[in-house]
C-alpha atoms as a PDB file:
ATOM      1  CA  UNK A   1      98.778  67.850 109.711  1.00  0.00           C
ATOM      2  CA  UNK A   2      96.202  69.115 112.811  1.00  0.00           C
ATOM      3  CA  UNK A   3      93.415  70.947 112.478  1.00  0.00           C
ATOM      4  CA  UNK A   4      91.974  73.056 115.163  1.00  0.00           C
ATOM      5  CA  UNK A   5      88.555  72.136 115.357  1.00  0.00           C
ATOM      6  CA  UNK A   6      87.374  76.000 115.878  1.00  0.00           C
ATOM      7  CA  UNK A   7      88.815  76.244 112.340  1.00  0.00           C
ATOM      8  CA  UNK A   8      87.801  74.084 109.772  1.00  0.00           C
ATOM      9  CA  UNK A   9      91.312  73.832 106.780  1.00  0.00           C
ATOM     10  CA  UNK A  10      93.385  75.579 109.202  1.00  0.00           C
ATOM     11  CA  UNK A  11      97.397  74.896 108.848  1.00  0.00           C
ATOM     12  CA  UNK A  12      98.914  75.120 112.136  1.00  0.00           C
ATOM     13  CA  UNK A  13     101.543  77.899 112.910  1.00  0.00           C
ATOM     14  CA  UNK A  14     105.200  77.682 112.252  1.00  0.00           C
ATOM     15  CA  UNK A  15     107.168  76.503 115.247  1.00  0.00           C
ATOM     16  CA  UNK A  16     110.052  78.256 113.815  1.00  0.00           C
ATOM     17  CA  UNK A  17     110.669  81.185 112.112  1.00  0.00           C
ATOM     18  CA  UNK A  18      97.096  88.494  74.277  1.00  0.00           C
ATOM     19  CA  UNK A  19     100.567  89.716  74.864  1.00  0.00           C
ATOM     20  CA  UNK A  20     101.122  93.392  75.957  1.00  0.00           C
ATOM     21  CA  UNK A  21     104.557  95.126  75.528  1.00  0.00           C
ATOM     22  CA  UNK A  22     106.289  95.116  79.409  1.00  0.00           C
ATOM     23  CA  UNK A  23     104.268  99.035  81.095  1.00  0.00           C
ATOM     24  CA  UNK A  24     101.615  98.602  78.483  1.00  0.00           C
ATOM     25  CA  UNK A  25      98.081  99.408  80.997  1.00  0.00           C
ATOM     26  CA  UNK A  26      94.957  98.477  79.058  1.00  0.00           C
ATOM     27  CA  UNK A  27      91.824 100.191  80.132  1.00  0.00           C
ATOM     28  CA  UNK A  28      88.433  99.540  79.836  1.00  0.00           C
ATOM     29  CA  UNK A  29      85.096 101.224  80.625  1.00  0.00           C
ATOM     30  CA  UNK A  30      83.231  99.167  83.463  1.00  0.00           C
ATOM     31  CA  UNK A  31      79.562  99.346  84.408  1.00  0.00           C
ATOM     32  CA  UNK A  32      79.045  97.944  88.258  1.00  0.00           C
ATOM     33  CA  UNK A  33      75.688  97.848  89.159  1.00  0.00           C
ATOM     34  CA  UNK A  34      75.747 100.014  92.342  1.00  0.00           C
ATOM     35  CA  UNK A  35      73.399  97.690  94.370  1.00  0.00           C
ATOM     36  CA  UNK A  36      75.690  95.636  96.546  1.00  0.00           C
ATOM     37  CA  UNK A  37      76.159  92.529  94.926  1.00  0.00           C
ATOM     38  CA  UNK A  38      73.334  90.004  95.736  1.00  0.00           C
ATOM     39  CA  UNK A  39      75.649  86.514  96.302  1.00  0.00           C
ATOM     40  CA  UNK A  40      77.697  88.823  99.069  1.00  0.00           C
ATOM     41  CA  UNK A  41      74.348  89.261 100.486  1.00  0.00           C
ATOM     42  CA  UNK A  42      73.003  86.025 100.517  1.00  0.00           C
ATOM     43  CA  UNK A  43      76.020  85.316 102.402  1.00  0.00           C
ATOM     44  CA  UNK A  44      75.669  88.170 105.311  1.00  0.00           C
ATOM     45  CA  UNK A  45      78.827  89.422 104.688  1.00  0.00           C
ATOM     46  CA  UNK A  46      80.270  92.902 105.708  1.00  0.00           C
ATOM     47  CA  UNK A  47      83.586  93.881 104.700  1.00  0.00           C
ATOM     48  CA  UNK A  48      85.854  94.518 108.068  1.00  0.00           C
ATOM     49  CA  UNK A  49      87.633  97.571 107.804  1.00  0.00           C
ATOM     50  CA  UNK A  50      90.571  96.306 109.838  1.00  0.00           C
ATOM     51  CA  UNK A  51      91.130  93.902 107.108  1.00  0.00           C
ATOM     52  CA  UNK A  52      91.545  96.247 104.438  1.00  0.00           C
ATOM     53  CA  UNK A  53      88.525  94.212 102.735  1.00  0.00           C
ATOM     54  CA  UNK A  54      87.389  95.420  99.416  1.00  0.00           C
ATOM     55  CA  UNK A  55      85.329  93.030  97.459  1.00  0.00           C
ATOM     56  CA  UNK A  56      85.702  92.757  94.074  1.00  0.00           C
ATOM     57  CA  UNK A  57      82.579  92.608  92.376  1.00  0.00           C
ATOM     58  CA  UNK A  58      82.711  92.602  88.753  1.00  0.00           C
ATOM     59  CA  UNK A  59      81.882  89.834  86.858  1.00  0.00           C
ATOM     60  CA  UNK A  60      83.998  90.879  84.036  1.00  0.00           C
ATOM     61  CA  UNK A  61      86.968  91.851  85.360  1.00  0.00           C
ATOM     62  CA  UNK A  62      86.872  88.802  87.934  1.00  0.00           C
ATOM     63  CA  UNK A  63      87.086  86.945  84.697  1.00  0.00           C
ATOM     64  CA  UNK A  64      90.061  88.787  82.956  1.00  0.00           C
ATOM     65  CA  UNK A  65      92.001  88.393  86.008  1.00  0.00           C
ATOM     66  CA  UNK A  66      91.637  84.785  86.142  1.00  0.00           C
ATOM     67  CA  UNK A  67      92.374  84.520  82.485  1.00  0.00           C
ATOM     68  CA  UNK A  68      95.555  86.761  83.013  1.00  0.00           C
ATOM     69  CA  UNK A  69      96.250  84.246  85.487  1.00  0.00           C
ATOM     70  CA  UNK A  70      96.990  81.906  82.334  1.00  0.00           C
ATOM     71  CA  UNK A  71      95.985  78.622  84.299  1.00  0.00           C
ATOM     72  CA  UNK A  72      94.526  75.422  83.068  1.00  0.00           C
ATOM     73  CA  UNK A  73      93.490  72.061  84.174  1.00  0.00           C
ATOM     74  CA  UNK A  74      96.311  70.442  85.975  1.00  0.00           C
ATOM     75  CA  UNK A  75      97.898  73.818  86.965  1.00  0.00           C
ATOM     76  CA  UNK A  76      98.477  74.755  90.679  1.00  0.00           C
ATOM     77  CA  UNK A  77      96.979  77.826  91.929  1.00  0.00           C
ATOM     78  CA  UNK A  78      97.700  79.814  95.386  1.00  0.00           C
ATOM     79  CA  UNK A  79      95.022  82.072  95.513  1.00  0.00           C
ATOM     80  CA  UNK A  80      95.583  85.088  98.356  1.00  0.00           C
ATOM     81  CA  UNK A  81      92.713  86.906 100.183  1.00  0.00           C
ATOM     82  CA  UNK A  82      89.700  84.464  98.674  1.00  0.00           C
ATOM     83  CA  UNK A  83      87.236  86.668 100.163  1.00  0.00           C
ATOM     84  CA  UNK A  84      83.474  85.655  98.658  1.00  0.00           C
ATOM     85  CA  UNK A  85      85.248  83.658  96.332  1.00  0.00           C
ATOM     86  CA  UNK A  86      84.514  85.731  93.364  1.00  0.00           C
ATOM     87  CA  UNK A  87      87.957  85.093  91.689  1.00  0.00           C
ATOM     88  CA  UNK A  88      88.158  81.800  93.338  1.00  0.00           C
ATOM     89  CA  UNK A  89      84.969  80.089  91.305  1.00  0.00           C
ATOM     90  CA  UNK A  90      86.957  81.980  88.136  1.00  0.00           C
ATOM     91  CA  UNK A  91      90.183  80.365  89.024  1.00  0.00           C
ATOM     92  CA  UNK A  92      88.069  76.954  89.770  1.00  0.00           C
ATOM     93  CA  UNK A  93      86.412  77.139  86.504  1.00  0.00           C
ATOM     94  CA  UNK A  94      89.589  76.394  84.535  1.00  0.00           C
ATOM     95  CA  UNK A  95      90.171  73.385  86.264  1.00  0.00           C
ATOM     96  CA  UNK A  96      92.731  74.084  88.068  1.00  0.00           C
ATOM     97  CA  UNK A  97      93.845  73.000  91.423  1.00  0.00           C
ATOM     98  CA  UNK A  98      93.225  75.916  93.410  1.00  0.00           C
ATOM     99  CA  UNK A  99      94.221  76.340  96.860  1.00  0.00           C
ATOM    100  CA  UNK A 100      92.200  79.659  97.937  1.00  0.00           C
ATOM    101  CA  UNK A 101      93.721  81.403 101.570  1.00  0.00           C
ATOM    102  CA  UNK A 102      91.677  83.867 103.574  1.00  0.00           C
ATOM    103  CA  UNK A 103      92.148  84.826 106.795  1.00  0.00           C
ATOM    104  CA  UNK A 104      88.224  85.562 108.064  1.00  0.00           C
ATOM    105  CA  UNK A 105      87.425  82.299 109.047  1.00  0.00           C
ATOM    106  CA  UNK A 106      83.500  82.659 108.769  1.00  0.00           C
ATOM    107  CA  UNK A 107      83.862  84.000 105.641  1.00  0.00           C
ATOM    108  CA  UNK A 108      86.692  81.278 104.302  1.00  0.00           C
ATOM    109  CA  UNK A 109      83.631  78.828 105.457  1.00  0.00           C
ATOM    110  CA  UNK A 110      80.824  80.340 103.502  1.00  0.00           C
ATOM    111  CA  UNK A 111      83.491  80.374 100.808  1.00  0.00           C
ATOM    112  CA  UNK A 112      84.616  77.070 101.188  1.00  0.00           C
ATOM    113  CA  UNK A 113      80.902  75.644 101.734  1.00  0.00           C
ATOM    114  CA  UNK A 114      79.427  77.836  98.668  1.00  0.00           C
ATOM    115  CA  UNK A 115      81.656  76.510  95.773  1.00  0.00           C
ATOM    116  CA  UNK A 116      82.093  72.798  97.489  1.00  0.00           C
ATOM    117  CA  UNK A 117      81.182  71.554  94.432  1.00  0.00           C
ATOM    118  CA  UNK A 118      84.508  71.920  93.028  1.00  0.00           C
ATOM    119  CA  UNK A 119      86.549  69.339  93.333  1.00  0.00           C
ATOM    120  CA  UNK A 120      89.621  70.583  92.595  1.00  0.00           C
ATOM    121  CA  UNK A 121      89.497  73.684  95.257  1.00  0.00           C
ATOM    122  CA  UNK A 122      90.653  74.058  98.653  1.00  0.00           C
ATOM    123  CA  UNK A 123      89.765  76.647 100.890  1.00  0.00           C
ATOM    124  CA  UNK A 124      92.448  77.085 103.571  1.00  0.00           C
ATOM    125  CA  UNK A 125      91.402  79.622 107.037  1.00  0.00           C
ATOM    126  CA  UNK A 126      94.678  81.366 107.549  1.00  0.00           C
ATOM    127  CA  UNK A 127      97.059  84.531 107.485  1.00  0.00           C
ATOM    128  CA  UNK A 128      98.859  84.342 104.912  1.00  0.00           C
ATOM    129  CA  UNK A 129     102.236  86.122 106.463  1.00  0.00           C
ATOM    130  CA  UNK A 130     102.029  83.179 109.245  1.00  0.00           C
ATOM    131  CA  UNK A 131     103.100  80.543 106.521  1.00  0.00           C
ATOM    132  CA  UNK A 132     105.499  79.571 103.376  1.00  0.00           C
ATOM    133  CA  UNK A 133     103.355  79.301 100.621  1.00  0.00           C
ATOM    134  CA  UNK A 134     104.929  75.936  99.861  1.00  0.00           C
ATOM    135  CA  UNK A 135     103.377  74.851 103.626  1.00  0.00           C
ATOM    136  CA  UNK A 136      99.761  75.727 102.470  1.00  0.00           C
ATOM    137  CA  UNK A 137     100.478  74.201  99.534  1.00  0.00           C
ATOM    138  CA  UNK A 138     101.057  71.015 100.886  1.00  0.00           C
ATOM    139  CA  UNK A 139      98.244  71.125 103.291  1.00  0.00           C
ATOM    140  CA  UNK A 140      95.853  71.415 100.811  1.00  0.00           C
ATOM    141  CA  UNK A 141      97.742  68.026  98.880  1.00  0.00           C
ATOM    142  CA  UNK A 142      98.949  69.814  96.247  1.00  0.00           C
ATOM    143  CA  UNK A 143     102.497  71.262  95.215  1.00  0.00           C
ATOM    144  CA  UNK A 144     105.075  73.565  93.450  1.00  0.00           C
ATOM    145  CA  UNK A 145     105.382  74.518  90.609  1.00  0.00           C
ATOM    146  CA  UNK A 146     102.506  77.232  90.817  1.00  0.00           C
ATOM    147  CA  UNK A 147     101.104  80.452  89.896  1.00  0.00           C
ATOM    148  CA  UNK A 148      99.931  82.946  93.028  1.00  0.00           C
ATOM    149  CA  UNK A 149      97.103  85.444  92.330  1.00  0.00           C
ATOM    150  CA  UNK A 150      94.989  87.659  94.812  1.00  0.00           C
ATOM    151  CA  UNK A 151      93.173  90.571  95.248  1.00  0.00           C
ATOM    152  CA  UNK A 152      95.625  91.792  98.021  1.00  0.00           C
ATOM    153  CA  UNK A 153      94.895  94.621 101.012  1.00  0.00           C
ATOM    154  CA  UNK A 154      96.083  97.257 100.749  1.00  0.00           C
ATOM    155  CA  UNK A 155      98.156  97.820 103.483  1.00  0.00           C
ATOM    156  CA  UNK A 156      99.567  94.063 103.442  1.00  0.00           C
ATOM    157  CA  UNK A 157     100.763  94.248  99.658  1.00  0.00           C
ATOM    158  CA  UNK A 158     104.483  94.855  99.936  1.00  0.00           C
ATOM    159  CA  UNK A 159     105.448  92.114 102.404  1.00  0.00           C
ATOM    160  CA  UNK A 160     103.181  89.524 100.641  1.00  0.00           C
ATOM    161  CA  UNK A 161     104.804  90.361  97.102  1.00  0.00           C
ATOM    162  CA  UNK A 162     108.243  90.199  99.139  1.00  0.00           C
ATOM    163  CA  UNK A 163     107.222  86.916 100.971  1.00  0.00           C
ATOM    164  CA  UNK A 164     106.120  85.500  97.432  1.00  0.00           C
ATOM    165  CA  UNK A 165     109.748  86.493  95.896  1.00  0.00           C
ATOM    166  CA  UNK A 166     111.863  85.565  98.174  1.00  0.00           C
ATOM    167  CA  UNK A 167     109.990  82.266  99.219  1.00  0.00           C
ATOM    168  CA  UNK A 168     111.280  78.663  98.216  1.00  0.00           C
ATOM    169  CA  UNK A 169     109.686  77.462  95.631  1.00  0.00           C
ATOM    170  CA  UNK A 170     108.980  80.838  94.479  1.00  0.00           C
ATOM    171  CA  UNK A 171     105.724  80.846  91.962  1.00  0.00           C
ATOM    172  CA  UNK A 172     106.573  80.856  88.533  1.00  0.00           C
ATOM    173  CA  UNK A 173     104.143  83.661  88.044  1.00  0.00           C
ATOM    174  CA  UNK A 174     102.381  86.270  90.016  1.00  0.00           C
ATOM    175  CA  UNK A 175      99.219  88.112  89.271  1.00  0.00           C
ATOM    176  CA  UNK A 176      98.046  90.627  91.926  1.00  0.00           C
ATOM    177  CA  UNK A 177      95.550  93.085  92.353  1.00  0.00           C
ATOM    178  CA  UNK A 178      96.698  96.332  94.114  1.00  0.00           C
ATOM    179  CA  UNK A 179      96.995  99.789  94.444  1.00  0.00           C
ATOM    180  CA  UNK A 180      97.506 101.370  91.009  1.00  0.00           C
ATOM    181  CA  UNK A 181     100.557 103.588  92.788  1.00  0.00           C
ATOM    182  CA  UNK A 182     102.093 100.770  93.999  1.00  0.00           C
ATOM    183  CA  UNK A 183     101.784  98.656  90.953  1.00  0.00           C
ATOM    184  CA  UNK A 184     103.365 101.423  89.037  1.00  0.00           C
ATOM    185  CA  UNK A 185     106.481 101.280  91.661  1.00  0.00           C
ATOM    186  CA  UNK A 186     106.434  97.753  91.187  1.00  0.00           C
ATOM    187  CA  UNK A 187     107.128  98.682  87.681  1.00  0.00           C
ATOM    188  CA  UNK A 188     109.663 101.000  87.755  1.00  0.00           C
ATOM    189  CA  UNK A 189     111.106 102.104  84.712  1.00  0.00           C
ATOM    190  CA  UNK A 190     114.421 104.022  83.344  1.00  0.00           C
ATOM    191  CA  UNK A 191     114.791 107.337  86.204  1.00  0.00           C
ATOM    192  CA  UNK A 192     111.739 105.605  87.799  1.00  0.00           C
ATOM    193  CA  UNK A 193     113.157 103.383  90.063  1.00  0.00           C
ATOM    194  CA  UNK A 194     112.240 102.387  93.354  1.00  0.00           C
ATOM    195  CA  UNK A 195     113.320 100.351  96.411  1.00  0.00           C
ATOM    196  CA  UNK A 196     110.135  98.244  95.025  1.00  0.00           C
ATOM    197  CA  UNK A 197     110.917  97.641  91.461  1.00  0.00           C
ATOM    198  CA  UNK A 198     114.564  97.163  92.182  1.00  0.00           C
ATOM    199  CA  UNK A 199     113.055  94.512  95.068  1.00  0.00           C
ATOM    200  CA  UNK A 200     110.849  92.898  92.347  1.00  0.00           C
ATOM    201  CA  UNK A 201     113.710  92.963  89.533  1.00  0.00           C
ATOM    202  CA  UNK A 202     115.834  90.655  91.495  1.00  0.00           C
ATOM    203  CA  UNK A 203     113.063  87.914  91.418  1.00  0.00           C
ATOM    204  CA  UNK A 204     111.566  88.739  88.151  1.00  0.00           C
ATOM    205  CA  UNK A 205     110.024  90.856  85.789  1.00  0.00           C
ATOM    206  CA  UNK A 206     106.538  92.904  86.332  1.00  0.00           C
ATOM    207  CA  UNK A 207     104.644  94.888  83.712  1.00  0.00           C
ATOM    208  CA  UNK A 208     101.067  96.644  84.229  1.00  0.00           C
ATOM    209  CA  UNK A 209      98.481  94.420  82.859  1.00  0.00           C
ATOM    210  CA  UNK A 210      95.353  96.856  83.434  1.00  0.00           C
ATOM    211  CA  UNK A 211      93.300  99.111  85.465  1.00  0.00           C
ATOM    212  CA  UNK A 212      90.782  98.626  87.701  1.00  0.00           C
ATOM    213  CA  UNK A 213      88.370 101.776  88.896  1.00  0.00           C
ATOM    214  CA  UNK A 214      87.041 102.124  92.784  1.00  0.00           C
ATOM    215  CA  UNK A 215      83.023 101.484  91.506  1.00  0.00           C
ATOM    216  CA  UNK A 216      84.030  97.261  90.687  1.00  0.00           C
ATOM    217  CA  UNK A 217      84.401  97.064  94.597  1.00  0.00           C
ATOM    218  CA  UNK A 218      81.952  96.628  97.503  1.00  0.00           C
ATOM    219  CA  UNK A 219      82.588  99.256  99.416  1.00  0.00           C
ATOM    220  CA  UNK A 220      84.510 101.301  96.699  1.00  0.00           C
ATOM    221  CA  UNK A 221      88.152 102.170  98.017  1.00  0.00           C
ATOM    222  CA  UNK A 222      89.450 105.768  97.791  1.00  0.00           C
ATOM    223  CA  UNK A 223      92.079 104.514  95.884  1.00  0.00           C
ATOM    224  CA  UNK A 224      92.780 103.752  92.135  1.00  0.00           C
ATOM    225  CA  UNK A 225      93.485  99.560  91.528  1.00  0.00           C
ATOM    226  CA  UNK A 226      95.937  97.982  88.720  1.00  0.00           C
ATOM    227  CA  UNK A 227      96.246  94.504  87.958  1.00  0.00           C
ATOM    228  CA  UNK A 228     100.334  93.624  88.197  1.00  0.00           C
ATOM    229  CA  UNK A 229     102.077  90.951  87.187  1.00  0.00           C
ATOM    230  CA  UNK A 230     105.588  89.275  87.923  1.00  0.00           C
ATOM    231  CA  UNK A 231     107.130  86.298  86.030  1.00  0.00           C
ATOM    232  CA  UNK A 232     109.701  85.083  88.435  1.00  0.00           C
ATOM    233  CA  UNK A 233     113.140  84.068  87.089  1.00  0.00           C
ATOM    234  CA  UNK A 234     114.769  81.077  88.143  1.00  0.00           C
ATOM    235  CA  UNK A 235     117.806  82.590  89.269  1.00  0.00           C
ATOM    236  CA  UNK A 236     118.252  85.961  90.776  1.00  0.00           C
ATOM    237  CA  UNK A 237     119.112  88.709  88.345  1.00  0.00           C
ATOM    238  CA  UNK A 238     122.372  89.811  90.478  1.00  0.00           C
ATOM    239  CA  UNK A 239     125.330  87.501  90.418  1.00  0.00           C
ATOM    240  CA  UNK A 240     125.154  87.318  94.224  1.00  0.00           C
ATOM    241  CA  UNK A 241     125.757  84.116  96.628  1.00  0.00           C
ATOM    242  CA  UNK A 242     122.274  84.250  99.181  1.00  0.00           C
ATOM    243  CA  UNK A 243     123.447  85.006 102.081  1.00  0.00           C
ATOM    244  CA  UNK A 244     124.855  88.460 100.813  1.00  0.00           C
ATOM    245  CA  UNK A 245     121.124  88.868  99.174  1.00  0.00           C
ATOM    246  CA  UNK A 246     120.548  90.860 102.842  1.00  0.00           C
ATOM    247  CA  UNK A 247     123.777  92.826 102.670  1.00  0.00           C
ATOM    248  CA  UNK A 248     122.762  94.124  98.765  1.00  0.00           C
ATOM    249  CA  UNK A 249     119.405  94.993 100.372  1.00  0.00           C
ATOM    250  CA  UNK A 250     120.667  97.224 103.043  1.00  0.00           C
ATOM    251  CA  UNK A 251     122.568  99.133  99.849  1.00  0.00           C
ATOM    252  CA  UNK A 252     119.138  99.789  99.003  1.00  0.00           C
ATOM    253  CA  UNK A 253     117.577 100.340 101.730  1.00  0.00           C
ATOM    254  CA  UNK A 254     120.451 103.097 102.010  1.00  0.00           C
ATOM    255  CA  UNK A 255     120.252 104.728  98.765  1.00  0.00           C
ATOM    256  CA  UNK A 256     116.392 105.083  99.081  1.00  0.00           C
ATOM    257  CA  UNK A 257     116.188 106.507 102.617  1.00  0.00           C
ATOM    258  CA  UNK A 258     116.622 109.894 101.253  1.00  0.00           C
ATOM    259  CA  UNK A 259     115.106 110.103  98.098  1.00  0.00           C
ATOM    260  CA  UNK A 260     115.444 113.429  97.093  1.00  0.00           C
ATOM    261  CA  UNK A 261     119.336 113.892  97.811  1.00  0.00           C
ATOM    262  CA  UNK A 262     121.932 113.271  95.963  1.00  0.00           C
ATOM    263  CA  UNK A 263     123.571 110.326  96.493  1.00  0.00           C
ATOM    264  CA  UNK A 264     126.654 111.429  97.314  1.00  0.00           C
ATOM    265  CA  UNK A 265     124.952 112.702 100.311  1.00  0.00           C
ATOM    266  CA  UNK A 266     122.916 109.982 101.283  1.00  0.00           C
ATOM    267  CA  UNK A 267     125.509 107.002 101.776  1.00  0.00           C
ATOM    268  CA  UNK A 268     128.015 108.754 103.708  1.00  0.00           C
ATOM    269  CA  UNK A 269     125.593 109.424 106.146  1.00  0.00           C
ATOM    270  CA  UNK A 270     123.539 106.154 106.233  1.00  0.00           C
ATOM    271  CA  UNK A 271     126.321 103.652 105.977  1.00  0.00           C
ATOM    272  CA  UNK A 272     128.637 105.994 108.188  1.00  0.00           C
ATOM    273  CA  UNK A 273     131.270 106.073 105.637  1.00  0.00           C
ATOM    274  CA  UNK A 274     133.232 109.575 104.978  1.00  0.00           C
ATOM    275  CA  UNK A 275     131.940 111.461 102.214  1.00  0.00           C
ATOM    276  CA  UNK A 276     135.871 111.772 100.759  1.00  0.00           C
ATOM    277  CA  UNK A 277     135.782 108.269 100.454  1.00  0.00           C
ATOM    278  CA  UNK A 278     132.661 107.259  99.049  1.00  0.00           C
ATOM    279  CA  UNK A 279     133.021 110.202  96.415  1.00  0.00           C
ATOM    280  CA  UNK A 280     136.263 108.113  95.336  1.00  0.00           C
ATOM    281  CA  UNK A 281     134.109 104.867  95.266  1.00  0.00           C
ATOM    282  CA  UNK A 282     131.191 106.423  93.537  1.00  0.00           C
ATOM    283  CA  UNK A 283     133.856 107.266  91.124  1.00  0.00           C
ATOM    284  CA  UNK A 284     134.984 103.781  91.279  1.00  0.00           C
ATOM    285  CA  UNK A 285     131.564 102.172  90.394  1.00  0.00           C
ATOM    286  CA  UNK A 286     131.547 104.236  87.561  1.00  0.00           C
ATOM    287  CA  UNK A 287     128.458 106.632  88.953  1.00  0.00           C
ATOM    288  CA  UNK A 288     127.442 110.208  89.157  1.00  0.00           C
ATOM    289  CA  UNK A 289     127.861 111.702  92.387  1.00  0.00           C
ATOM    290  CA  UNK A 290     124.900 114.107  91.797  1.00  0.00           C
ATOM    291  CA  UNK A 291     122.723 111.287  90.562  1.00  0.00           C
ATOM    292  CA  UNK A 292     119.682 110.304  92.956  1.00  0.00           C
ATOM    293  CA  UNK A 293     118.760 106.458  94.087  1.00  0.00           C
ATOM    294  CA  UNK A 294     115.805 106.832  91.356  1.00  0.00           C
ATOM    295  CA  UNK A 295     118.153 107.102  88.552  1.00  0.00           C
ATOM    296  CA  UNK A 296     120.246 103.937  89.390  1.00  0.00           C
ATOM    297  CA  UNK A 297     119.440 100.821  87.411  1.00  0.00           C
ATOM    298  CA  UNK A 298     120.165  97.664  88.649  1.00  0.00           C
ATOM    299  CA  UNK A 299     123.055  96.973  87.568  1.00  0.00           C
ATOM    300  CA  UNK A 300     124.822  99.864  88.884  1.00  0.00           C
ATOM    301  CA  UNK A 301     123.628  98.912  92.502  1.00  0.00           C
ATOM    302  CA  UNK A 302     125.239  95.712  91.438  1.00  0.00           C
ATOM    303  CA  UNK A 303     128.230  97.623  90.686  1.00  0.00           C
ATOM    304  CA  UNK A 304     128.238  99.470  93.321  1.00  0.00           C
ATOM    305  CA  UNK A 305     127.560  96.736  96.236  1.00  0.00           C
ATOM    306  CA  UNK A 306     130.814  95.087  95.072  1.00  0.00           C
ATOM    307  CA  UNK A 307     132.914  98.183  95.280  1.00  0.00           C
ATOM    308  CA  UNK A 308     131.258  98.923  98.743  1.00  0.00           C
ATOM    309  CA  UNK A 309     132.344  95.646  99.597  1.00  0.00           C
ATOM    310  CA  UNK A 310     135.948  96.003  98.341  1.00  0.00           C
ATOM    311  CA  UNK A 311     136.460  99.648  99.854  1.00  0.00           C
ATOM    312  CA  UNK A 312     134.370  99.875 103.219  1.00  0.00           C
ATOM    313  CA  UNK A 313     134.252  96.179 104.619  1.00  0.00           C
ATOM    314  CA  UNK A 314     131.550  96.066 107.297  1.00  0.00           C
ATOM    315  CA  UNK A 315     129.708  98.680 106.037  1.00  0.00           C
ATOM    316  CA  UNK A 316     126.900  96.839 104.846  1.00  0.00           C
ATOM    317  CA  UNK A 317     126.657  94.534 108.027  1.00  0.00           C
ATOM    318  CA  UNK A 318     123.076  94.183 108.650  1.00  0.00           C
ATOM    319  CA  UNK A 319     122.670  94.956 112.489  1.00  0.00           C
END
């Protein structure tokens, strides 16, 4: 494949389109030394803001997240948002093929020319979102099946998890670092569901491996971190053919748009179906009218979908 030569590793666009119990968090004291770390400063680097960069820069929690990983020599690794390459010369260590993405070019060169002696690791300049993982994966020589870790944006971390879940091959495992609130919609749980964890529970299973405070990053975020992670199933967990995947989505995309109301009030007016109706098909699916989208496991949406199907055709037509 071509390589710009403004951008050294750089796949060219698309033309086209210990065991812990599952919601077990460990925590852990950590002691950062607040001087910015001295290898990000022998490289010049400053965080960019527009990025959402936050370095990670613990030693010790670098290395528990590439042991949660669970990689060895041999394995494939996609590695999103390399940054300094902190959890890269982790990942690297285990010998590993690791195929490390950032989008900062200057940066993904320091990277890239900093741990070079690593055979085994690939440095790729690109945006992640403009690319299958399978199509880095392949630029870098290497292949499915793999595992994807990162240290992800903030602000990015919902469509990358969703590109990762939905992609083809999907990784057999994934093992992100994101905003504690988010990783704990990711989780879900019984009355705690969310358009996320019912997203994620399609593709696989997630479970809160640990926190991570502000003070292990250069700059600190404002936020709390969590370190999630989703072993992907092989088959989606609803008996659905793919191309009504979409249509099942829009159900939740419908339930969720209004939260706090009952759902007996919220489809009617989102799928434009009367509320006489859907009270029958509620009824139908074997639901409580007064119940909210929160309270809904999976399997009733499964439920559900096919009696929306039956009873309203057209009404989940994605427009």
């Amino acid at each position: 494949m071509p390589r710009r030569t403004n951008a050294p590793n750089r796949p060219k666009r698309r033309s086209s389109s210990a065991a812990r119990r599952p919601g077990a968090v460990k925590k852990r004291p950590v002691e950062v030394d607040l001087d910015v770390p001295e290898y990000l400063k022998r490289l010049g680097v400053a965080p960019r803001k527009a990025l959402g960069q936050h370095f990670l820069a613990n030693e010790m929690i670098l290395s528990d997240i590439a042991a949660a990983a669970g990689v060895a020599e041999g394995d494939t690794v996609l590695e999103i948002g390399a940054g300094p390459g902190g959890l890269t010369e982790e990942l690297a260590k285990t010998g590993a093929n690791v195929v490390a993405v950032e989008i900062d070019e200057e940066l993904a060169g320091s990277t890239r020319e900093r741990l070079s002696k690593y055979d085994k690791l690939q440095v790729l300049a690109a945006d992640m979102l403009d690319f299958e993982p399978i199509e880095l994966l392949h630029e870098a020589g290497a292949d499915a099946p793999y595992v994807a870790v990162g240290n992800l944006p903030y602000y990015i971390t919902q469509p990358i998890v969703r590109m990762l879940l939905e992609s083809e091959p999907r990784p057999t495992r994934i093992v992100v670092l994101v905003q504690r609130e988010v990783a704990q919609r990711m989780v879900g749980g019984p009355g705690r569901s969310s358009l996320l964890s019912l997203s994620v529970e399609v593709y696989g299973v997630a479970r809160l491996l640990f926190d991570v405070p502000p003070n292990a990053f250069w700059p600190p975020p404002k936020v709390q971190s969590a370190l999630v992670e989703i072993v992907t199933r092989d088959e989606p967990a609803i008996d659905l053919p793919p191309d009504e995947l979409e249509s099942f989505f829009h159900l939740l995309r419908a339930g969720f748009a209004q939260p706090r109301k009952q759902i007996h009030n919220v489809f009617p007016e989102e799928l434009g179906v009367p509320p006489e109706s859907f009270e029958r098909t509620l009824e139908i699916a074997g639901l409580d009218p007064v119940a909210r989208a929160q309270h809904l496991a999976l399997a009733d949406w499964e439920r559900l979908y096919h009696t929306v199907v039956e009873r309203h055709p057209g009404a989940l037509d994605v427009k």
